[in-house]
C-alpha atoms as a PDB file:
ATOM      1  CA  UNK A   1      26.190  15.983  -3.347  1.00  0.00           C
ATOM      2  CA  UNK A   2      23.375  14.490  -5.500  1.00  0.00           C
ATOM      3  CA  UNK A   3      20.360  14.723  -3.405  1.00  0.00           C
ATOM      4  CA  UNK A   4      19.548  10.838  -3.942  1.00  0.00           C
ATOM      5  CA  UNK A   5      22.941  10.134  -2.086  1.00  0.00           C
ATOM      6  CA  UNK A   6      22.024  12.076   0.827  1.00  0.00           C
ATOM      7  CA  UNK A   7      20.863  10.576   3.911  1.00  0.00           C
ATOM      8  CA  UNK A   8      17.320  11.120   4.745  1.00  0.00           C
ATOM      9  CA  UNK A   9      17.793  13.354   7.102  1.00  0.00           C
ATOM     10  CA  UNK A  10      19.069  15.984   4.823  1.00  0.00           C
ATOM     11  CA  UNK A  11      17.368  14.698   1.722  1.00  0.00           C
ATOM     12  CA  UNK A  12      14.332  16.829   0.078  1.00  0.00           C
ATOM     13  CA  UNK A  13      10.953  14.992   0.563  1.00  0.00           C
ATOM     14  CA  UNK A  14       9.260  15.445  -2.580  1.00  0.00           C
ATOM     15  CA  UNK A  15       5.389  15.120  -2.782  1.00  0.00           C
ATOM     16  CA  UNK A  16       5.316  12.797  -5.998  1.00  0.00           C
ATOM     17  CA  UNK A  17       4.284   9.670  -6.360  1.00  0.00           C
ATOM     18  CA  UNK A  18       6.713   7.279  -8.371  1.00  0.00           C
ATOM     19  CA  UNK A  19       5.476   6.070 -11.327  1.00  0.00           C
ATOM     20  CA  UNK A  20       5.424   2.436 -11.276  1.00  0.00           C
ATOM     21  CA  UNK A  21       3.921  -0.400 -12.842  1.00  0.00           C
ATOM     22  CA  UNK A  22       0.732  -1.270  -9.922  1.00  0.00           C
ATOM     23  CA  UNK A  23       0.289  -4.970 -11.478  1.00  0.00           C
ATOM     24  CA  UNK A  24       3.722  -6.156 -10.121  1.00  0.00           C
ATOM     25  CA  UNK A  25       4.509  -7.614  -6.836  1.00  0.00           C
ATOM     26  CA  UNK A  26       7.574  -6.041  -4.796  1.00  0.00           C
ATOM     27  CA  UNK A  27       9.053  -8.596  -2.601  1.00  0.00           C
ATOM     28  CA  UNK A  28      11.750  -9.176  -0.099  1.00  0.00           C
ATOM     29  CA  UNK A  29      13.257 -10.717   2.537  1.00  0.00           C
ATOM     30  CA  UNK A  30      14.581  -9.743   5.908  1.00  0.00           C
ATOM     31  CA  UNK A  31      16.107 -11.588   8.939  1.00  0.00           C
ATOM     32  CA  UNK A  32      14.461 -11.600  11.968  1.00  0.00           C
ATOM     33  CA  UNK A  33      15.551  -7.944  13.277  1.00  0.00           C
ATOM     34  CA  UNK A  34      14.519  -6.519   9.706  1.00  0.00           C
ATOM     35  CA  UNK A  35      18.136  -6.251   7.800  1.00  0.00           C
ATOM     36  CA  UNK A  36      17.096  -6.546   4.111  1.00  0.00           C
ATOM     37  CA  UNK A  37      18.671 -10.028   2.854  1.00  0.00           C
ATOM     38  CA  UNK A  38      17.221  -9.772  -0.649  1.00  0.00           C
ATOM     39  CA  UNK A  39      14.980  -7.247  -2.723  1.00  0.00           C
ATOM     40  CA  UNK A  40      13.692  -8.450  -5.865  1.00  0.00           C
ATOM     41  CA  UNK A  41      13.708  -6.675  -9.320  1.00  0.00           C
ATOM     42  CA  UNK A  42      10.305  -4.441  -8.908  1.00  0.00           C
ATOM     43  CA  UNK A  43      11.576  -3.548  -5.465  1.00  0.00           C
ATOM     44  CA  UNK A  44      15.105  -2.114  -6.943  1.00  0.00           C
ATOM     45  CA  UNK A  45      13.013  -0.486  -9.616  1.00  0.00           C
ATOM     46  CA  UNK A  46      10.286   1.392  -7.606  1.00  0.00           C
ATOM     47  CA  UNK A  47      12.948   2.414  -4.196  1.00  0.00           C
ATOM     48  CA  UNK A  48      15.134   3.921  -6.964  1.00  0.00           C
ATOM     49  CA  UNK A  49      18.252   1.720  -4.979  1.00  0.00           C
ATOM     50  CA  UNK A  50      20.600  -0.947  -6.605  1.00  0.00           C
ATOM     51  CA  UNK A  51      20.919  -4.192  -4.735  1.00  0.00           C
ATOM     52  CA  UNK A  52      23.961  -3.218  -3.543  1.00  0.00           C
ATOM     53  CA  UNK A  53      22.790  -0.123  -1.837  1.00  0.00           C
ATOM     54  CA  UNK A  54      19.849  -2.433   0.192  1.00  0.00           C
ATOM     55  CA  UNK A  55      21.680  -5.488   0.918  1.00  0.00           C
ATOM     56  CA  UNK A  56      22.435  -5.581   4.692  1.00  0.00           C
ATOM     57  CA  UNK A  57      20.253  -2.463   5.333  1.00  0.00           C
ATOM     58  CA  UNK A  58      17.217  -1.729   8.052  1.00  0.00           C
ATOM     59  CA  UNK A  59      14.115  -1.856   6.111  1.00  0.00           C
ATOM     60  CA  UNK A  60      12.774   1.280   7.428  1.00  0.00           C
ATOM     61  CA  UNK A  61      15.725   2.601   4.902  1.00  0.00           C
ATOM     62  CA  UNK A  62      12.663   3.382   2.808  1.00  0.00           C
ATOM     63  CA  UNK A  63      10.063   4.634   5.732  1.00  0.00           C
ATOM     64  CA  UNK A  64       8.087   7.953   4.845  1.00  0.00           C
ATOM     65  CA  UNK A  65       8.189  10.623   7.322  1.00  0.00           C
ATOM     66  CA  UNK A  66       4.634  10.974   7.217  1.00  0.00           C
ATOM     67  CA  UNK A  67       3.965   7.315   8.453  1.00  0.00           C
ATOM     68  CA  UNK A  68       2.761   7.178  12.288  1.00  0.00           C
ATOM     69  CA  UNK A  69       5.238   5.123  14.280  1.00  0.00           C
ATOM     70  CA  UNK A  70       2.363   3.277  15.992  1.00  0.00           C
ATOM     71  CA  UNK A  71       1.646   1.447  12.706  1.00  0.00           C
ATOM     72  CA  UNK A  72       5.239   0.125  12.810  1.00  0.00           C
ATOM     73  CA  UNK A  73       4.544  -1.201  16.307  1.00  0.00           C
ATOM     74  CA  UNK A  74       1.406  -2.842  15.258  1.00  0.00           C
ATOM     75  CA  UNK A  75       3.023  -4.707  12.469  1.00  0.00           C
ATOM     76  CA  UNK A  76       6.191  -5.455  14.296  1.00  0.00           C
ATOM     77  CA  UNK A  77       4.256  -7.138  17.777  1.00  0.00           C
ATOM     78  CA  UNK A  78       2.226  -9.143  15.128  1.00  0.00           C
ATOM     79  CA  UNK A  79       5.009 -10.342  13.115  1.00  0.00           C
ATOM     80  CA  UNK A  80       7.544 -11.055  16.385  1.00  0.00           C
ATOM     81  CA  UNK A  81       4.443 -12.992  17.680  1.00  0.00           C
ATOM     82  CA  UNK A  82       4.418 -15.619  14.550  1.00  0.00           C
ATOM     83  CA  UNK A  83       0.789 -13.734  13.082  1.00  0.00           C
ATOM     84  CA  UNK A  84       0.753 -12.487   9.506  1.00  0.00           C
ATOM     85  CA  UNK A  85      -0.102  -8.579   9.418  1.00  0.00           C
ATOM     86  CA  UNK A  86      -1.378  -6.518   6.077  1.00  0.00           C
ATOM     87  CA  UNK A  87      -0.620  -2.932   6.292  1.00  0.00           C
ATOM     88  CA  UNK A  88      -1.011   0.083   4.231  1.00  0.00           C
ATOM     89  CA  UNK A  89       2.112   1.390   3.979  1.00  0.00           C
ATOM     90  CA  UNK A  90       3.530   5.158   2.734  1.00  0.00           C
ATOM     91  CA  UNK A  91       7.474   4.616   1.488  1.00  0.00           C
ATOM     92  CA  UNK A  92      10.110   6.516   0.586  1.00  0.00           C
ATOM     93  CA  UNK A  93      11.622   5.882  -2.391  1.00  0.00           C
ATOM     94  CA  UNK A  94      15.343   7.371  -2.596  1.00  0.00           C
ATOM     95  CA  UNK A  95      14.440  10.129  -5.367  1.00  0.00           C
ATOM     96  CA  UNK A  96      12.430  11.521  -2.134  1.00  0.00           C
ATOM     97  CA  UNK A  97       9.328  10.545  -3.936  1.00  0.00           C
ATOM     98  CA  UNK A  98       6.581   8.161  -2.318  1.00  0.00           C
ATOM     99  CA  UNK A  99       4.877   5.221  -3.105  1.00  0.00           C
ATOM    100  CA  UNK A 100       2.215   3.126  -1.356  1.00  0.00           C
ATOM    101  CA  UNK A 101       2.074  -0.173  -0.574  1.00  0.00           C
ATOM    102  CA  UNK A 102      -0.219  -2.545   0.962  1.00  0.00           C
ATOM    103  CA  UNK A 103       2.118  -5.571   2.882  1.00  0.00           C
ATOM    104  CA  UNK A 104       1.418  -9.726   3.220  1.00  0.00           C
ATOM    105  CA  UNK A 105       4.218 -11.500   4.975  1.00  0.00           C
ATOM    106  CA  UNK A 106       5.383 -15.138   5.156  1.00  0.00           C
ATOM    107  CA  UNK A 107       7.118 -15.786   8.491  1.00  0.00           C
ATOM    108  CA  UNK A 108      10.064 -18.750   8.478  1.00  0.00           C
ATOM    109  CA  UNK A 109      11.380 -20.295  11.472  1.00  0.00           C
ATOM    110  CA  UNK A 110      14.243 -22.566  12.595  1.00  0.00           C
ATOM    111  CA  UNK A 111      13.169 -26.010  14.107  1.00  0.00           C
ATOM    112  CA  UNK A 112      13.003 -24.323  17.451  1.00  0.00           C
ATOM    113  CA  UNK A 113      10.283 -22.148  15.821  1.00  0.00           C
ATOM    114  CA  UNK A 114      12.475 -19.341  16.415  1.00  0.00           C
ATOM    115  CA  UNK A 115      11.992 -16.967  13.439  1.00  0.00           C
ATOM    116  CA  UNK A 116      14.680 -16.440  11.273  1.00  0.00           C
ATOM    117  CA  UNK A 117      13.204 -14.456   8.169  1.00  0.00           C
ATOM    118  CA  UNK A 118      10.269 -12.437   7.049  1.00  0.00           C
ATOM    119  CA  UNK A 119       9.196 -12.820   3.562  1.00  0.00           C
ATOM    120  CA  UNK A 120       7.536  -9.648   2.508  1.00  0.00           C
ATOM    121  CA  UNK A 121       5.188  -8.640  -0.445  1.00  0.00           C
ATOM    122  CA  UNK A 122       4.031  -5.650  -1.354  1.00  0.00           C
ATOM    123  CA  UNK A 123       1.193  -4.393  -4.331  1.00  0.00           C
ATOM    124  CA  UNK A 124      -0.195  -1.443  -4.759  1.00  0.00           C
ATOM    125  CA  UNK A 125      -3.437   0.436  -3.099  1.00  0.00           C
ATOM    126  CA  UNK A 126      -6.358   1.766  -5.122  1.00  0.00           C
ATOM    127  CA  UNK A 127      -5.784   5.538  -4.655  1.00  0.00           C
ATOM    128  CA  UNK A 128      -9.318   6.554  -3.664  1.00  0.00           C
ATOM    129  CA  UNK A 129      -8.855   4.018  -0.451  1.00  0.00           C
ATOM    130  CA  UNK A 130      -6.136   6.023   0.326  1.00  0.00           C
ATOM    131  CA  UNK A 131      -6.963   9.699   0.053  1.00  0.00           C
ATOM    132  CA  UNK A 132     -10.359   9.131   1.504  1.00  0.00           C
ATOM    133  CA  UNK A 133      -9.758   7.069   4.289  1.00  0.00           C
ATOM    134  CA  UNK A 134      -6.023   6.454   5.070  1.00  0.00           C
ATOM    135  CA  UNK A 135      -3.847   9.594   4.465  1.00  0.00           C
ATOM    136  CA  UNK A 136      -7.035  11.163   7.011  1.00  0.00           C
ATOM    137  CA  UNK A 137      -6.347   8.384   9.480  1.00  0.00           C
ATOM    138  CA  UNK A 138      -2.872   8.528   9.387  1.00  0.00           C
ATOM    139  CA  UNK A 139      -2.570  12.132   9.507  1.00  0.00           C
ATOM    140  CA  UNK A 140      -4.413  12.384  12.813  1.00  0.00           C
ATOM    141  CA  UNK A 141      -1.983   9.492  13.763  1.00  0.00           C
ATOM    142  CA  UNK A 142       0.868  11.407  13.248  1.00  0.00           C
ATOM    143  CA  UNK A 143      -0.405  14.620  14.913  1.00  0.00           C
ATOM    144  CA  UNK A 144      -1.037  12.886  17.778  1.00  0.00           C
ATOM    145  CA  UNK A 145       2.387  11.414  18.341  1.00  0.00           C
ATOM    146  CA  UNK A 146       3.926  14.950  17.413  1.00  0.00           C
ATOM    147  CA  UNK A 147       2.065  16.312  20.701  1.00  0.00           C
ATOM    148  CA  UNK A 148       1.347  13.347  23.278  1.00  0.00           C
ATOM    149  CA  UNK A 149       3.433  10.372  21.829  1.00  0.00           C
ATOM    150  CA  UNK A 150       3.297   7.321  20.842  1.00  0.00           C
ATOM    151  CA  UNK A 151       0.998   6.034  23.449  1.00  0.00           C
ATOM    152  CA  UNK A 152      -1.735   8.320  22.808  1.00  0.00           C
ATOM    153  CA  UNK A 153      -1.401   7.328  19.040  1.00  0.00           C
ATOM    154  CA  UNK A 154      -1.924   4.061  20.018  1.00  0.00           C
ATOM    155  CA  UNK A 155      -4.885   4.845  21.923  1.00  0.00           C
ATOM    156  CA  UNK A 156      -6.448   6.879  19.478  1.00  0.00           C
ATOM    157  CA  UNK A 157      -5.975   4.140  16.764  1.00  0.00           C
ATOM    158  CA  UNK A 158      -7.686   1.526  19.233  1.00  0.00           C
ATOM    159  CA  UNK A 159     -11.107   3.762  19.763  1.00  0.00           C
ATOM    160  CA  UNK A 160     -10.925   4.345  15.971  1.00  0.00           C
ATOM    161  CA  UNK A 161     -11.264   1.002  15.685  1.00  0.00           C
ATOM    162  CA  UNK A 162     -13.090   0.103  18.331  1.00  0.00           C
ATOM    163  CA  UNK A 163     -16.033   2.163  17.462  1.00  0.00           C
ATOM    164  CA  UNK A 164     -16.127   0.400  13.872  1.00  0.00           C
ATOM    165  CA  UNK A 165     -16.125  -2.779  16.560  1.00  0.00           C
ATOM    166  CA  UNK A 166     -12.820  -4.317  13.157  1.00  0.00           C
ATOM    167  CA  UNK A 167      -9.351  -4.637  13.808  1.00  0.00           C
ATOM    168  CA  UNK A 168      -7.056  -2.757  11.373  1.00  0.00           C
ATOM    169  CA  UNK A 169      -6.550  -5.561   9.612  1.00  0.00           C
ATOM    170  CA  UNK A 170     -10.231  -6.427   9.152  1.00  0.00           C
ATOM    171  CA  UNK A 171     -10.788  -2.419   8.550  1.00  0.00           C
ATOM    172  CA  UNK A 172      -8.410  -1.633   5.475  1.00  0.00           C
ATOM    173  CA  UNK A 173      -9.740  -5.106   3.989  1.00  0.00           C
ATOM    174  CA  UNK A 174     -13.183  -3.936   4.138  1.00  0.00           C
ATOM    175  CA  UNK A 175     -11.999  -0.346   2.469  1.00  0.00           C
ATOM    176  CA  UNK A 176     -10.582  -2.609  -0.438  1.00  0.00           C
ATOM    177  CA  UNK A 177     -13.316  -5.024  -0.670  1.00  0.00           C
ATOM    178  CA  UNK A 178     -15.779  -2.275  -1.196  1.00  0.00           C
ATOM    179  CA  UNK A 179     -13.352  -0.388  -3.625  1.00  0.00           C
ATOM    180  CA  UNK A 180     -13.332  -3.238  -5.530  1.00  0.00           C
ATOM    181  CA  UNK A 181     -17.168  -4.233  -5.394  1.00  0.00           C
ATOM    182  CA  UNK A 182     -17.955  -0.509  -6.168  1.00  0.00           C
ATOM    183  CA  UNK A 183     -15.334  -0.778  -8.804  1.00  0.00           C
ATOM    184  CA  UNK A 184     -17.249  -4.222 -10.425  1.00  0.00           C
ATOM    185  CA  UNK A 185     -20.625  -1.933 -10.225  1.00  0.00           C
ATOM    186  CA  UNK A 186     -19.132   0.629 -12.376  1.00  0.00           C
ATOM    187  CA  UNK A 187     -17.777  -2.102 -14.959  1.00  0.00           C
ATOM    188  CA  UNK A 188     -21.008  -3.656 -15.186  1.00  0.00           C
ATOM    189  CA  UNK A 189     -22.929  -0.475 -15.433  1.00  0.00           C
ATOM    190  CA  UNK A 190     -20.470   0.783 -18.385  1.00  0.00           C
ATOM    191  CA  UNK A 191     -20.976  -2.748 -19.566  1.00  0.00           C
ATOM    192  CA  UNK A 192     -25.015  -1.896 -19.345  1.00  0.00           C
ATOM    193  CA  UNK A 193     -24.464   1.770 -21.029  1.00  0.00           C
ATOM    194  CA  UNK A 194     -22.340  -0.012 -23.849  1.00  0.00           C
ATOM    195  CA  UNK A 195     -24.567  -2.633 -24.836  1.00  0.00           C
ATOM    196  CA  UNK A 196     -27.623   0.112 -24.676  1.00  0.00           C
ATOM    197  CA  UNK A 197     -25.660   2.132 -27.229  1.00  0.00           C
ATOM    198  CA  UNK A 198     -24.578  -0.711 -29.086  1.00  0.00           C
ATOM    199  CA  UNK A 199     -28.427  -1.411 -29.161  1.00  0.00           C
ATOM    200  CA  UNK A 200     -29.193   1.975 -30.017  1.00  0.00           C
ATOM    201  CA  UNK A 201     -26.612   2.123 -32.878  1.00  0.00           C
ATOM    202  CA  UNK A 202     -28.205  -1.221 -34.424  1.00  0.00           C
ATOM    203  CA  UNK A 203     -31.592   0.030 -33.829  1.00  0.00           C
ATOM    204  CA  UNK A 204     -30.415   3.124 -35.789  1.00  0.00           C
ATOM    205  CA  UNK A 205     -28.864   0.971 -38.505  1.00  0.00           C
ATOM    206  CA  UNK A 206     -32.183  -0.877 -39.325  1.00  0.00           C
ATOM    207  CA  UNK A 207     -34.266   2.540 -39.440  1.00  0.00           C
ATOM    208  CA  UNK A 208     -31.703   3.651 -42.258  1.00  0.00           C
ATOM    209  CA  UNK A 209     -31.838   0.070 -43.861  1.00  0.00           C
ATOM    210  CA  UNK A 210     -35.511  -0.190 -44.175  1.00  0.00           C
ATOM    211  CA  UNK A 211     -35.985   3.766 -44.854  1.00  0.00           C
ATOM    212  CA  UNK A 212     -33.737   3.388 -48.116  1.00  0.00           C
ATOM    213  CA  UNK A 213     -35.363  -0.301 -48.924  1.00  0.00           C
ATOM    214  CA  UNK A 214     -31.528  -1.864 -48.161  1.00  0.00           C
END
C-alpha cells in the first residue's frame, strides 16, 4: 500500500515541510461539529488530498502529531462560544510532510444564532516566529500532556501566558507584529546600504569623469 493511502496511524511522519506557495490563502468550510463541507483549490494543493478524499471528513484529518491537544481545546471553546480565534497551527499534509498555518475564522449561524458553519482561512507563518518561539512552546506543551495530561497542559499554557500578563491570541500577534516591524527595519536599512552604494558608485563615476576631462 502506497504510504499516502495509509491511515495516519500507520503512515510515516516525515520531517519536511511542503513546498507551497506562502502568498495564497487556504480556505474552508466546516459544519458546526467540524466535517469538512468544502476545501478550496490551495487547500487540495498543499494537504496533497483531492476533494473527494476531504469532503465529509473531520478536519483534524490533517492534525500533526506534534500539535498539543490543549491548543485544539482553546480554539474549539472559542469558536463553540461565537468568538473568532487565530492559531498557529502544525498540519499534516497526506505525503506525511508538514506545513504551518496561522487560522482566522468566520462563524455563521441560523436565525436562532445556533451555528451552523465555520469558515476557515489559513496563510502562512514567518518561519523565524516559529522556530524561535512556537515549536519551543509547543514542545513543552506536548511533553506535558505525554506525562500529566491535558489539564496540566492547560495549566502550563495559562502561567505562560499569564506571566507575559497577553492572551494567546494577543501573544502570537505580538510575535508577528514584531517579525514584521523587524522585517520593515531590515528593508529600510538595505534600502539605506543601497542608496549609499548607489551614492558611492556615482561619486566614483564623477572622480573618473573629471580625472579623464569627460
Amino acid at each position: 500500500m502506497n504510504q499516502e493511502n495509509q491511515p495516519l496511524g500507520q503512515r510515516t511522519i516525515i520531517d519536511k515541510e511542503v513546498s507551497w506557495d506562502k502568498t495564497q490563502v487556504i480556505m474552508s468550510k466546516t459544519n458546526a461539529f467540524g466535517i469538512i463541507e468544502y476545501a478550496n483549490e490551495n487547500f487540495v494543493n498543499v494537504s496533497g488530498y483531492e476533494d473527494y478524499e476531504l469532503m465529509g471528513q473531520p478536519h483534524n484529518i490533517i492534525r500533526h502529531p506534534d500539535m498539543p491537544r490543549v491548543i485544539f481545546k482553546v480554539l474549539w471553546e472559542n469558536l463553540k462560544n461565537g468568538k473568532n480565534f487565530h492559531a498557529i497551527v502544525k498540519n499534516l499534509a497526506k505525503s506525511g510532510r508538514y506545513y504551518w498555518v496561522i487560522t482566522d475564522f468566520e462563524i455563521s449561524v441560523d436565525e436562532n444564532d445556533v451555528i451552523v458553519n465555520y469558515f476557515g482561512r489559513r496563510q502562512a507563518v514567518p518561519q523565524e516566529v516559529i522556530a524561535v518561539h512556537i515549536e519551543p512552546l509547543y514542545k513543552k506543551l506536548l511533553q506535558i500532556e505525554a506525562a500529566s495530561g491535558i489539564e496540566y497542559s492547560e495549566k502550563y499554557l495559562i502561567g505562560f501566558l499569564e506571566e507575559r500578563k497577553k492572551s494567546y491570541v494577543e501573544y502570537i500577534k505580538e510575535l508577528i507584529y514584531e517579525h514584521e516591524r523587524g522585517q520593515a527595519k531590515f528593508a529600510q536599512y538595505e534600502e539605506k546600504i543601497n542608496a549609499e552604494e548607489e551614492e558611492e558608485e556615482e561619486e566614483e563615476r564623477g572622480f573618473f569623469r573629471r580625472l579623464f576631462n569627460r
